[in-house]
PDB file of N, CA and C in Angstrom:
ATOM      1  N   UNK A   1     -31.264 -77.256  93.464  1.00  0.00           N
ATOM      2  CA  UNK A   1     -31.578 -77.630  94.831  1.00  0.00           C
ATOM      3  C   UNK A   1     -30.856 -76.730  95.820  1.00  0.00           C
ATOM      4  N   UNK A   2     -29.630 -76.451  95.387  1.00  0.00           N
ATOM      5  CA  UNK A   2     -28.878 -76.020  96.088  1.00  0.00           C
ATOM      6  C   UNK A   2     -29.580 -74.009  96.787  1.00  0.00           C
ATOM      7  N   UNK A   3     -30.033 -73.949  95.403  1.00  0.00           N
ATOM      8  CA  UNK A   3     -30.786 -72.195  95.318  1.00  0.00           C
ATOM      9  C   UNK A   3     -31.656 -72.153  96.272  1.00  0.00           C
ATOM     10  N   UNK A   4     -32.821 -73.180  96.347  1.00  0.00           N
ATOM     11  CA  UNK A   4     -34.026 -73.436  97.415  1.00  0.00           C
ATOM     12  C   UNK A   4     -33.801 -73.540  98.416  1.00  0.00           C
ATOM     13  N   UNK A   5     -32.628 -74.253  99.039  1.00  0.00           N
ATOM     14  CA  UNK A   5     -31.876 -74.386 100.392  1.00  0.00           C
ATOM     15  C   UNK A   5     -31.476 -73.149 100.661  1.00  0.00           C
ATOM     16  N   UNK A   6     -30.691 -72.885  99.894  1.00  0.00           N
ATOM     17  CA  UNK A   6     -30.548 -71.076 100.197  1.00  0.00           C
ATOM     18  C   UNK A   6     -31.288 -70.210 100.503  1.00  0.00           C
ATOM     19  N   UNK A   7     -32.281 -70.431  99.615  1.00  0.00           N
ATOM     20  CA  UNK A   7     -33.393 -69.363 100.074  1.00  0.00           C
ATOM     21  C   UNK A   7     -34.592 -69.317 101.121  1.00  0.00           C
ATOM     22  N   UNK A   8     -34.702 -70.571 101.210  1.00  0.00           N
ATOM     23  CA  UNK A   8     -35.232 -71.082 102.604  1.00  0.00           C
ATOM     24  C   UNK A   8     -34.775 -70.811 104.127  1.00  0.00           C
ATOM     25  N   UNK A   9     -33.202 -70.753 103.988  1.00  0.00           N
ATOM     26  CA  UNK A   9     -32.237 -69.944 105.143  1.00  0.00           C
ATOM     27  C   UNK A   9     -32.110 -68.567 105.149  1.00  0.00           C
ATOM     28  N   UNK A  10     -32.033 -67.757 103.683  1.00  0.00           N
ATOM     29  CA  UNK A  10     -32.047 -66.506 103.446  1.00  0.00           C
ATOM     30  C   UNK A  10     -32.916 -65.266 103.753  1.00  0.00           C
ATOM     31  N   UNK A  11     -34.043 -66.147 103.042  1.00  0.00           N
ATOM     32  CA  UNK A  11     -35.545 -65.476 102.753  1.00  0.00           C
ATOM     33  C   UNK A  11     -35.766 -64.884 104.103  1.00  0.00           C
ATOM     34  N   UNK A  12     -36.912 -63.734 104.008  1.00  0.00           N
ATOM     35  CA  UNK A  12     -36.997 -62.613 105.002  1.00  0.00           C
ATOM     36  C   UNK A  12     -38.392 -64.033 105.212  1.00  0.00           C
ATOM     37  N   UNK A  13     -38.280 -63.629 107.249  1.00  0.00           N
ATOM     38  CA  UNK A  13     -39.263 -64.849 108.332  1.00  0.00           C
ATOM     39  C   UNK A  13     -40.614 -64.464 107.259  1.00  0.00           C
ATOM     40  N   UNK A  14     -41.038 -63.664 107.293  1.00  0.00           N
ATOM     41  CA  UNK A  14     -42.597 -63.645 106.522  1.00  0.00           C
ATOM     42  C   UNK A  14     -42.773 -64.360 105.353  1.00  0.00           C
ATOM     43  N   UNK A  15     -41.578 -64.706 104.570  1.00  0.00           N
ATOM     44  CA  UNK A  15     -41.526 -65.500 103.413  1.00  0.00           C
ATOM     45  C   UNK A  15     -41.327 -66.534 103.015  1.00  0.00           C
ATOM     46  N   UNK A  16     -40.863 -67.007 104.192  1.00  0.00           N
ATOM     47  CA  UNK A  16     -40.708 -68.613 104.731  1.00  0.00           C
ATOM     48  C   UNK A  16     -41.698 -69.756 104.423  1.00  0.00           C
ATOM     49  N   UNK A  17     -42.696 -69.020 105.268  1.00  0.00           N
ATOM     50  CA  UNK A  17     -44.233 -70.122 105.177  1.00  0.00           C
ATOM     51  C   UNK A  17     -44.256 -70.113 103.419  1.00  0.00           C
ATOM     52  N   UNK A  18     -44.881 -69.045 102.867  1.00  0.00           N
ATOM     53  CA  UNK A  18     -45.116 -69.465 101.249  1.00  0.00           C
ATOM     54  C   UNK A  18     -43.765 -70.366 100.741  1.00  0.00           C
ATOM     55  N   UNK A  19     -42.538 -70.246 100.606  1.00  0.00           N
ATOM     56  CA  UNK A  19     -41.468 -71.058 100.052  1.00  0.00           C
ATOM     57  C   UNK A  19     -41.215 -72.086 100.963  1.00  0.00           C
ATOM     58  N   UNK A  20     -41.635 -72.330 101.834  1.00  0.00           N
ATOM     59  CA  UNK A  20     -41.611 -74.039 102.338  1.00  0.00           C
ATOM     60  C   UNK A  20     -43.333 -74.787 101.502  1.00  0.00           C
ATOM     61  N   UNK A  21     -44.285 -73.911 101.958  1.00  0.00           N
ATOM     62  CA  UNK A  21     -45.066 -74.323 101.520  1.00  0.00           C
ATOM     63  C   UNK A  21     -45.518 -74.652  99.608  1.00  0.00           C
ATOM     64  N   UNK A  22     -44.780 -73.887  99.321  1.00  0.00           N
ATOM     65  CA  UNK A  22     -44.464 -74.599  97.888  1.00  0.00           C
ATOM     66  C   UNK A  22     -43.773 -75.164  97.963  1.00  0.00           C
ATOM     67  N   UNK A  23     -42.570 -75.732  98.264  1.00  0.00           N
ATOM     68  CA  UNK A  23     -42.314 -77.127  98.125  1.00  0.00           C
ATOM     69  C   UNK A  23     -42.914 -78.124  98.885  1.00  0.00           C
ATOM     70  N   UNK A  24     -43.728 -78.262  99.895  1.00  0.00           N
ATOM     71  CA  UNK A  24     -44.717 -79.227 100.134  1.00  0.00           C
ATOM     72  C   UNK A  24     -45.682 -79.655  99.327  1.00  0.00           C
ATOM     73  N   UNK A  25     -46.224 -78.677  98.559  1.00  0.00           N
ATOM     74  CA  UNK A  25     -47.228 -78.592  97.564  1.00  0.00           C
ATOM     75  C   UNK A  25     -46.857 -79.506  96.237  1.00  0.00           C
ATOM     76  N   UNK A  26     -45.535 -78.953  95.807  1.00  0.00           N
ATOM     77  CA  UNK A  26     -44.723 -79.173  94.551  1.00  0.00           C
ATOM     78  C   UNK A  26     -43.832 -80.315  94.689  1.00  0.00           C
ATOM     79  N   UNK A  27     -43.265 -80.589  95.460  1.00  0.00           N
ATOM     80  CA  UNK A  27     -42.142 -81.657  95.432  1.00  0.00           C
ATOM     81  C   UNK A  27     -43.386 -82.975  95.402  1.00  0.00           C
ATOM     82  N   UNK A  28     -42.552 -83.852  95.413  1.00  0.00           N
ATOM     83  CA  UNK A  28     -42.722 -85.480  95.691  1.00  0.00           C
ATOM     84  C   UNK A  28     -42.349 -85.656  97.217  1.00  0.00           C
ATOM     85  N   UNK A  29     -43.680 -86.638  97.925  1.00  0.00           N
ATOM     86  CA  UNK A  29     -43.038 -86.720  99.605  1.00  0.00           C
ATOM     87  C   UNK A  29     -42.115 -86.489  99.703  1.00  0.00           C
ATOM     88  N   UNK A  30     -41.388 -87.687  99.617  1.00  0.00           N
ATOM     89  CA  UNK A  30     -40.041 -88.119  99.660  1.00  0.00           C
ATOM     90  C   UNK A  30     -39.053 -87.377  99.276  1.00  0.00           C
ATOM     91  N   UNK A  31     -39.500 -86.145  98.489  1.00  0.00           N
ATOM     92  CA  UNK A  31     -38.132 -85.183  98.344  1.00  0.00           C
ATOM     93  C   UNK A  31     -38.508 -84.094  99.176  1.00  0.00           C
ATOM     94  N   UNK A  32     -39.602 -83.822  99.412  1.00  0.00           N
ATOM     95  CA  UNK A  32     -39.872 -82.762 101.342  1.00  0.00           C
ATOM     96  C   UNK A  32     -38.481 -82.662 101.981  1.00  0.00           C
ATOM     97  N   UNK A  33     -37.984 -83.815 102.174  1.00  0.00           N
ATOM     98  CA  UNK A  33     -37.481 -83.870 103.060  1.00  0.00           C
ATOM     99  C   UNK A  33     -35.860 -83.451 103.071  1.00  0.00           C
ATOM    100  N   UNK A  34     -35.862 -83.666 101.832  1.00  0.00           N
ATOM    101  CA  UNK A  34     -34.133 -82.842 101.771  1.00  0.00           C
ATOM    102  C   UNK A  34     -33.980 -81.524 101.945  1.00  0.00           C
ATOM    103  N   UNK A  35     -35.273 -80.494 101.842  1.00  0.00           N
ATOM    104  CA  UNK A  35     -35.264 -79.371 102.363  1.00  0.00           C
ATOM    105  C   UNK A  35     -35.776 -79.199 103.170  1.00  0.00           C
ATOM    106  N   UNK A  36     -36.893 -79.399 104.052  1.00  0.00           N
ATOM    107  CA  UNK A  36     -37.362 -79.571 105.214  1.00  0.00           C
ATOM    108  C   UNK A  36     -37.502 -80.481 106.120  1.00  0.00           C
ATOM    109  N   UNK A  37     -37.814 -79.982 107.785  1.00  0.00           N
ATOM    110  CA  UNK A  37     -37.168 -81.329 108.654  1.00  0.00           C
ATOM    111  C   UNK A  37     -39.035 -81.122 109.223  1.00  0.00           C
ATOM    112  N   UNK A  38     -38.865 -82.563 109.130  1.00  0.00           N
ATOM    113  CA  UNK A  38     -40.423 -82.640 110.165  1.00  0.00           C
ATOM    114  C   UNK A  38     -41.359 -81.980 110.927  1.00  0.00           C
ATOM    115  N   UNK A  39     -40.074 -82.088 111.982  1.00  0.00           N
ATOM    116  CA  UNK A  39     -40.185 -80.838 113.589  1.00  0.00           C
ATOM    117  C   UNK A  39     -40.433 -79.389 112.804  1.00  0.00           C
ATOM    118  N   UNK A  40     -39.301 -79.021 111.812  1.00  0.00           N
ATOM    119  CA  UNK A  40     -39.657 -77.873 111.681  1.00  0.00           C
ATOM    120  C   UNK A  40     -41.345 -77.537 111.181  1.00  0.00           C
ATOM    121  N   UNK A  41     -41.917 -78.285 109.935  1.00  0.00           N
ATOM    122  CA  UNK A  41     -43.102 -78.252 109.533  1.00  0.00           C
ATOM    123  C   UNK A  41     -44.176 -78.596 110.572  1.00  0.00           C
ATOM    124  N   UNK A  42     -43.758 -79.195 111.279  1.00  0.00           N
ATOM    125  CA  UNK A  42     -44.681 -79.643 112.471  1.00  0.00           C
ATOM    126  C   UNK A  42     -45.181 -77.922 113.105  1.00  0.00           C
ATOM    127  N   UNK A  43     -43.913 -77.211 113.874  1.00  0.00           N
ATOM    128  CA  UNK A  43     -43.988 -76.221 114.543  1.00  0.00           C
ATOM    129  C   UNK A  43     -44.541 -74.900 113.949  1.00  0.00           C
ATOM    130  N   UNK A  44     -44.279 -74.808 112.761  1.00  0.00           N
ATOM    131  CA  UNK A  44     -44.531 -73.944 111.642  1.00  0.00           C
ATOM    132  C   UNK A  44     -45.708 -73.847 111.110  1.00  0.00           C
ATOM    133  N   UNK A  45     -46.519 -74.901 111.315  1.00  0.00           N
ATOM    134  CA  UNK A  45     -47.588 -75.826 110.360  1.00  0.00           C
ATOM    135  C   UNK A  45     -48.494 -74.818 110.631  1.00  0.00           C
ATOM    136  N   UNK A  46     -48.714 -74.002 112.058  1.00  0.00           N
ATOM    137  CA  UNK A  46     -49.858 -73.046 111.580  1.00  0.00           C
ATOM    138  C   UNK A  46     -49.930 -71.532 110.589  1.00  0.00           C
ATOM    139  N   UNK A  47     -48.192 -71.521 110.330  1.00  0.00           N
ATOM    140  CA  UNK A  47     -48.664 -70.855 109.549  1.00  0.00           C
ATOM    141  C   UNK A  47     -48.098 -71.366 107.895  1.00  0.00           C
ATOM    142  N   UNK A  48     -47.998 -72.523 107.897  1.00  0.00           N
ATOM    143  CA  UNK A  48     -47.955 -72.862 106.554  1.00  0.00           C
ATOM    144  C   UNK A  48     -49.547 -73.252 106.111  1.00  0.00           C
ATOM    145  N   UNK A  49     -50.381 -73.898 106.373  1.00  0.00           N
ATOM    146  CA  UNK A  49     -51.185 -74.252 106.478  1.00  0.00           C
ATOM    147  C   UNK A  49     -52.348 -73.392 105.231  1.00  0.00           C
ATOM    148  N   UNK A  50     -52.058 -71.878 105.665  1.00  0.00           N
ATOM    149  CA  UNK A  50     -53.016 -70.936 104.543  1.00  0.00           C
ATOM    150  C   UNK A  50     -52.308 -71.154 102.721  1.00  0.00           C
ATOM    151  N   UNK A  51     -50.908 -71.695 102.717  1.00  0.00           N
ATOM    152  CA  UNK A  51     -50.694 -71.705 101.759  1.00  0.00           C
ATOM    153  C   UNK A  51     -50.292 -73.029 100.974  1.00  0.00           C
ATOM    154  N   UNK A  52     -51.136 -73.924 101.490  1.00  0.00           N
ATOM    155  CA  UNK A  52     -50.770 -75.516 100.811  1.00  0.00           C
ATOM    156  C   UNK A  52     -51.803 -75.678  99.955  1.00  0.00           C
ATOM    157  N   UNK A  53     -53.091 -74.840 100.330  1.00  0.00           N
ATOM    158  CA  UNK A  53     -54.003 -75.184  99.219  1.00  0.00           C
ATOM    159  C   UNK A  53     -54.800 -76.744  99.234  1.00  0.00           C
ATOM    160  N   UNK A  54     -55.328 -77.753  97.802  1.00  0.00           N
ATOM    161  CA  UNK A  54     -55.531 -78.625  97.915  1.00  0.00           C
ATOM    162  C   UNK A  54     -54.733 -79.566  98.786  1.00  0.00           C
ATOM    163  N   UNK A  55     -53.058 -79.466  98.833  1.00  0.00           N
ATOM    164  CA  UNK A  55     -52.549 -80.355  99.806  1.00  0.00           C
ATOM    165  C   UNK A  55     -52.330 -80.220 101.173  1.00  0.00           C
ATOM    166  N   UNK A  56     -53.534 -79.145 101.975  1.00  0.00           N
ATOM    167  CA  UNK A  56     -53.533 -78.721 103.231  1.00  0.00           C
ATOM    168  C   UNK A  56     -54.242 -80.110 104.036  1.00  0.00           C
ATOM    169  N   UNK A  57     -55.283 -80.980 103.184  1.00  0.00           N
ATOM    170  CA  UNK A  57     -55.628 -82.080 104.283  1.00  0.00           C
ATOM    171  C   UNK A  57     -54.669 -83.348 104.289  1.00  0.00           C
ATOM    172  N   UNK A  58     -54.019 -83.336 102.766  1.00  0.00           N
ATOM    173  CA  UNK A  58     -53.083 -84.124 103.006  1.00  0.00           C
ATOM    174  C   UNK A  58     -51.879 -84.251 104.253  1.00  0.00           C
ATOM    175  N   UNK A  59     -51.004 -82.689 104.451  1.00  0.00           N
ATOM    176  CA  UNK A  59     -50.115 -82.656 105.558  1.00  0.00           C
ATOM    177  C   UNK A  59     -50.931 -82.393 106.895  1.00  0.00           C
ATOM    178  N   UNK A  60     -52.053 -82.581 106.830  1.00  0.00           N
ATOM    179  CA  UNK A  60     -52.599 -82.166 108.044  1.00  0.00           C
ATOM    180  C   UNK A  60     -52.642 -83.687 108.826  1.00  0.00           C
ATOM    181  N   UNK A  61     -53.306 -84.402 107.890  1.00  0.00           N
ATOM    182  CA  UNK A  61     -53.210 -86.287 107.990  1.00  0.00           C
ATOM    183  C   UNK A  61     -52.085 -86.562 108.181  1.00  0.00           C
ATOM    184  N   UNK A  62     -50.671 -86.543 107.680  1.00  0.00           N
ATOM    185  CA  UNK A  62     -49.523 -87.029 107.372  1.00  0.00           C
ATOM    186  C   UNK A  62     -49.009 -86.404 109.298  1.00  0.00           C
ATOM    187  N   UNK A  63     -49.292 -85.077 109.670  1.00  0.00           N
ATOM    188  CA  UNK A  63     -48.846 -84.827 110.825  1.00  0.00           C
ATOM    189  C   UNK A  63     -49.956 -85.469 111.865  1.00  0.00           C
ATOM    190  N   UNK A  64     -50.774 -85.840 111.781  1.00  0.00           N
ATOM    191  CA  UNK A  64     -52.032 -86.249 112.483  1.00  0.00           C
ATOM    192  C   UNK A  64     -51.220 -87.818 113.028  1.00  0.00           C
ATOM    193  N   UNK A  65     -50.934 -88.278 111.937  1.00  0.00           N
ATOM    194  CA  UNK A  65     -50.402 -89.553 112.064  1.00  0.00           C
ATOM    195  C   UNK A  65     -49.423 -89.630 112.813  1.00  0.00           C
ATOM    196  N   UNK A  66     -48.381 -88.830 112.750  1.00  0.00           N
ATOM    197  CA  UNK A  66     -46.834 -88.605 113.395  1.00  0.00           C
ATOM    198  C   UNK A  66     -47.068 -88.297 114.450  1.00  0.00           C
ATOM    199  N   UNK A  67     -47.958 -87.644 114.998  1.00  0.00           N
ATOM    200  CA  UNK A  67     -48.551 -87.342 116.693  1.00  0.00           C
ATOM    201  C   UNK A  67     -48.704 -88.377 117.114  1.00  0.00           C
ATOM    202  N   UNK A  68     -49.862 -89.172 116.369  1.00  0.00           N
ATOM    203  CA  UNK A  68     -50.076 -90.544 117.257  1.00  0.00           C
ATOM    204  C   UNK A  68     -49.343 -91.449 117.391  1.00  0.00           C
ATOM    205  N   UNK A  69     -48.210 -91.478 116.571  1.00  0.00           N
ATOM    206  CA  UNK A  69     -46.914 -92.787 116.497  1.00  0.00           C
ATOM    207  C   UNK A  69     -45.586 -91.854 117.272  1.00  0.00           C
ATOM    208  N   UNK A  70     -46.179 -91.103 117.791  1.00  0.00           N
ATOM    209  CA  UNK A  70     -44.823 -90.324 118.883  1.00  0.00           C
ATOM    210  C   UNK A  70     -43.785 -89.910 117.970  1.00  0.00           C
ATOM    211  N   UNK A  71     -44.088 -89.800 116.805  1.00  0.00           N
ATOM    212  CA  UNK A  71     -42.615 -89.181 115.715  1.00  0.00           C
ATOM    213  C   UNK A  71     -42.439 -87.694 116.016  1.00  0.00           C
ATOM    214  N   UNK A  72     -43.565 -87.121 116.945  1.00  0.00           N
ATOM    215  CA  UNK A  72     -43.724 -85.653 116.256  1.00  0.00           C
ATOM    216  C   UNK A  72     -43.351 -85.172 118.058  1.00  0.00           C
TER     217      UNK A  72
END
């Protein structure tokens, strides 16, 4: 866990979107979140978006929702 955190802070800006976006893809909800913060995926989201694949309508819903309940 500790490596992914790292490299998520490390990683060159262009490489960001793909290694957040695999762990959106790959993790379990609920573990999203120990490496990524909401706001950040929120702000980011257009360019994570090309690389979530099948789970692109899922976080698209999940942020859809957080707009309308003022989380976002």
């Amino acid at each position: 866990m500790d490596d992914i955190k790292s490299r998520l802070t490390t990683c060159a800006p262009e490489d960001w979107p793909m290694l957040a976006a695999w762990i959106m893809r790959e993790a379990r909800f609920e573990d999203v979140w120990v490496f990524l913060k909401p706001d950040e995926i929120a702000l980011r989201f257009g360019e994570l978006k090309f690389f979530l694949g099948r789970k692109r309508e899922f976080w698209e819903y999940i942020l859809g929702v957080w707009h309308e309940l003022g989380k976002l």
